[in-house]
Protein backbone atom coordinates (compact mmCIF):
# COMPACT_ATOMS: atom_id res chain seq x y z
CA UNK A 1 -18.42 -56.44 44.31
CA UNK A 2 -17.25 -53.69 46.07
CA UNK A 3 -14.02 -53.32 45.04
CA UNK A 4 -15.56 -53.88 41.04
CA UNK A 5 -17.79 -50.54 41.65
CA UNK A 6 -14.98 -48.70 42.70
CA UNK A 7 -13.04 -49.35 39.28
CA UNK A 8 -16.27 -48.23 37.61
CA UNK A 9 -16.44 -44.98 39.66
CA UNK A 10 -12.47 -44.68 38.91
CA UNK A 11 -12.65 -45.27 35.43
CA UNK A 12 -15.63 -43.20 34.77
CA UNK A 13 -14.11 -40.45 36.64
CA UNK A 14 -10.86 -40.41 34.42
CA UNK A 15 -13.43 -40.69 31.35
CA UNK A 16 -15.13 -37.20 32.69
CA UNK A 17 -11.31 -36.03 33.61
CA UNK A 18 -10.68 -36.52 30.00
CA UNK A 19 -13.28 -35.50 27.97
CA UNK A 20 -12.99 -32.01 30.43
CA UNK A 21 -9.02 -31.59 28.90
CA UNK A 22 -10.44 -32.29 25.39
CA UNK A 23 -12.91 -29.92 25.58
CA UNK A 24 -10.65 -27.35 27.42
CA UNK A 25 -8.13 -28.26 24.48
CA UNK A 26 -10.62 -28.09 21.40
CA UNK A 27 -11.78 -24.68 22.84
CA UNK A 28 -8.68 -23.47 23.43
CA UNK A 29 -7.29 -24.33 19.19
CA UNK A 30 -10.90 -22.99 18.07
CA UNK A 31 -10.03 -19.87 19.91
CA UNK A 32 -6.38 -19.34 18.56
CA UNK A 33 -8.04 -20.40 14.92
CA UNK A 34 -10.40 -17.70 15.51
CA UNK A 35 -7.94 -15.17 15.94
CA UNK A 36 -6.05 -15.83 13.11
CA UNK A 37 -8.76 -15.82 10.86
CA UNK A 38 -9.84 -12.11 12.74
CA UNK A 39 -6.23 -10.92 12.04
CA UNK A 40 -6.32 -11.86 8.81
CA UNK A 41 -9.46 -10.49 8.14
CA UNK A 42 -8.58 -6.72 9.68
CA UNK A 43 -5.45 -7.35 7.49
CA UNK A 44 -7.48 -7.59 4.90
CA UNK A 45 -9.69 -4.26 5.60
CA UNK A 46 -6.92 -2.54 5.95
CA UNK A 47 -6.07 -3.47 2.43
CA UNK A 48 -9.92 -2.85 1.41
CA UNK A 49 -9.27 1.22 2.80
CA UNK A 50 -5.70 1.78 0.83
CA UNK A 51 -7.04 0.44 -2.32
CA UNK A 52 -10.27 2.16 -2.79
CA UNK A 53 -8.67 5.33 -1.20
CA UNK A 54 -5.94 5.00 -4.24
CA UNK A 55 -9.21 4.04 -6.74
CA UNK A 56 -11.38 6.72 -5.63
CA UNK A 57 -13.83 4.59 -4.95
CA UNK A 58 -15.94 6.57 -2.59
CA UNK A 59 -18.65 3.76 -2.04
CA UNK A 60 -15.96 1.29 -1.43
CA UNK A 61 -13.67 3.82 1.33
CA UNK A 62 -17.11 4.39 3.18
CA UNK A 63 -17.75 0.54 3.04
CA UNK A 64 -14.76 -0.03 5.50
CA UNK A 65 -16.27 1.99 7.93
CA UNK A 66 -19.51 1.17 10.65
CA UNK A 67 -22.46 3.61 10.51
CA UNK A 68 -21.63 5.62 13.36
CA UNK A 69 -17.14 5.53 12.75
CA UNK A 70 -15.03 8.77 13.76
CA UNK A 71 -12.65 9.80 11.36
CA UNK A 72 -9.79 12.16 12.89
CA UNK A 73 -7.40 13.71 10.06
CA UNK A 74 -4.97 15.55 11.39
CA UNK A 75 -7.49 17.30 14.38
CA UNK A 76 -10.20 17.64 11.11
CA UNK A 77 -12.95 15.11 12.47
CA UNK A 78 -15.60 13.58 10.50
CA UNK A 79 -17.94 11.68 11.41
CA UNK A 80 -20.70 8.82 10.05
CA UNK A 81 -19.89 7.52 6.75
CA UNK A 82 -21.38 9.77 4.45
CA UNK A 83 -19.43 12.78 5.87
CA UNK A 84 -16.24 9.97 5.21
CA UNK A 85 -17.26 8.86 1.91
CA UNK A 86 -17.23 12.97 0.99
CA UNK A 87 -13.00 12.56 1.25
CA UNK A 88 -12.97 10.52 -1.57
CA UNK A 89 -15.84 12.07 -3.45
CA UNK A 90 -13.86 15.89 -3.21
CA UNK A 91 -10.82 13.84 -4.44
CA UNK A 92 -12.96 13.27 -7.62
CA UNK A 93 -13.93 16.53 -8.00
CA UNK A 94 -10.45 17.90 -7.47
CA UNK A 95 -9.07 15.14 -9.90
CA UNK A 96 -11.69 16.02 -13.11
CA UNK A 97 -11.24 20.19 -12.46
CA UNK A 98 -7.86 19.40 -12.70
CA UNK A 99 -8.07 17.30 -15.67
CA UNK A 100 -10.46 19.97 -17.09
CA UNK A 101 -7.90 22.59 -16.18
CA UNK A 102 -5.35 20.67 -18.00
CA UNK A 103 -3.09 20.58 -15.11
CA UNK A 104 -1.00 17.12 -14.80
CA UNK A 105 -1.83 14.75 -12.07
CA UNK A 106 0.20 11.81 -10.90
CA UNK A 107 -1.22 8.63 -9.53
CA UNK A 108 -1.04 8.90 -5.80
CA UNK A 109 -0.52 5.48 -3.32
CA UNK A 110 -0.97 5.23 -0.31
CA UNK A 111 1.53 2.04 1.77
CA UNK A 112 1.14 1.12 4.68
CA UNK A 113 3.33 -0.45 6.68
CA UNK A 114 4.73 -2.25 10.55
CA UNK A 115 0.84 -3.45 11.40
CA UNK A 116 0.24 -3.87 14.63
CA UNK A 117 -3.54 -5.80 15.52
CA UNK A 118 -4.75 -6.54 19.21
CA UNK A 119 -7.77 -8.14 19.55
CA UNK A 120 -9.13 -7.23 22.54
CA UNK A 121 -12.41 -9.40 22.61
CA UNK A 122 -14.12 -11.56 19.99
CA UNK A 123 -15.57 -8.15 18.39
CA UNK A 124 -13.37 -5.61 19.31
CA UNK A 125 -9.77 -5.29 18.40
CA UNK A 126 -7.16 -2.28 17.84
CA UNK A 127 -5.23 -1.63 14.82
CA UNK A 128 -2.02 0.74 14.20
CA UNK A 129 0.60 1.31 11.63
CA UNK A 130 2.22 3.32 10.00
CA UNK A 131 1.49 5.16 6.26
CA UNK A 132 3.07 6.99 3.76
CA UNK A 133 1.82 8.46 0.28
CA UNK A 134 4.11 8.29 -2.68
CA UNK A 135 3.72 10.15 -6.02
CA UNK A 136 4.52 8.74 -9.30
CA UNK A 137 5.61 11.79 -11.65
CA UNK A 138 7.53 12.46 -14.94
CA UNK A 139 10.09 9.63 -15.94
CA UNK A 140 8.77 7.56 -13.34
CA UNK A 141 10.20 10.10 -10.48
CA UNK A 142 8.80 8.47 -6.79
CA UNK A 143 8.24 11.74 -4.55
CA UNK A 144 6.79 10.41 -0.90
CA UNK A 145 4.09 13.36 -0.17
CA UNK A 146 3.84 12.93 3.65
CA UNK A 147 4.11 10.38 5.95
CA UNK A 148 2.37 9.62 9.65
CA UNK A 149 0.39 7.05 11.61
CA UNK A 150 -2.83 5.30 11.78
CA UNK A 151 -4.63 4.08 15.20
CA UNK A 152 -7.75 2.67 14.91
CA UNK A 153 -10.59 1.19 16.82
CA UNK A 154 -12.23 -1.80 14.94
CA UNK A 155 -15.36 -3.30 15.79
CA UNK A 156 -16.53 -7.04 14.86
CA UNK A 157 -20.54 -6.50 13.18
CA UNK A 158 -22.49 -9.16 11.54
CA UNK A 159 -18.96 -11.50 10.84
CA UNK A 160 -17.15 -8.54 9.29
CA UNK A 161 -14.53 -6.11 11.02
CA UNK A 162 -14.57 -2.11 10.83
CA UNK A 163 -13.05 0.84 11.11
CA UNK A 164 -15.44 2.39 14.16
CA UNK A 165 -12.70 4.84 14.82
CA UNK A 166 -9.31 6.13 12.86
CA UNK A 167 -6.81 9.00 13.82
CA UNK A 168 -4.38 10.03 11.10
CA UNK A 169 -1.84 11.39 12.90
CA UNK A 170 0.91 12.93 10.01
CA UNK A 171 4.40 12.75 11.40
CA UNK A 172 6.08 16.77 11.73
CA UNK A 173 9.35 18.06 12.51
């Protein structure tokens, strides 16, 4: 009888042995799945700031910022998203004067490249690359306008990531 409780007590301890390395295990893939879908989400916000930057979509450049973000061009800091969104919306203003003026402008695009993403906890993570803004003129002619680097602090709010901080640092001689 004895020696039939101990095989119980064995076996049931290998059960809860078990079912502690599956759990460990299942954590441990819902974690890594987690990042990856994080990095491929700040990927994609990083996409989400070129694009409407390029579009002059003022709504949609503020969008990919929190409340409260920090925006640091060049030592020229703005901050909260309506001071932000006002980039894109003196853009517009400089584009139709122009246009009104009848002076040419090119489409401007802005690439950004050599990512770098750290998540640092489930809703914080840091983001830096590099940029570069390219000018389409006459015949086609590609004239790069300046070049430099982005580091950014990002900030996981209701399931979507954000820019809660950005330095553009231009790259000088």
């Amino acid at each position: 009888m004895m020696r039939g409780f101990r095989i119980v007590v064995l076996v049931l301890s290998m059960g809860v042995v078990l079912s502690f390395v599956f759990v460990r295990t299942n954590t441990a893939q819902t974690g890594s799945l987690q990042e990856l879908q994080d990095r491929a989400d700040i990927q994609s916000l990083i996409v989400r700031y070129g694009t409407a930057l390029d579009t002059l979509d003022a709504d949609g450049y503020a969008a990919v910022f929190t409340e409260d973000a920090e925006l640091d061009v060049a030592g020229n800091v703005r901050k909260g998203r309506q001071q932000i969104r006002a980039i894109v919306t003196g853009l517009q203003e400089s584009r139709a004067t122009n246009k009104a003026n009848g002076t040419p402008t090119s489409a401007l695009v802005h690439v950004i490249s050599n990512t770098s993403i750290e998540i640092v906890t489930g809703t914080e993570a840091r983001h830096h690359s590099y940029w570069q803004t390219v000018r389409v003129g006459a015949n086609n002619q590609i004239t790069v306008g300046a070049i430099g680097r982005y580091d950014d602090e990002l900030i996981k709010r209701n399931g979507r990531w954000l820019i809660r901080s950005r330095k553009i640092m231009p790259f000088t001689n």
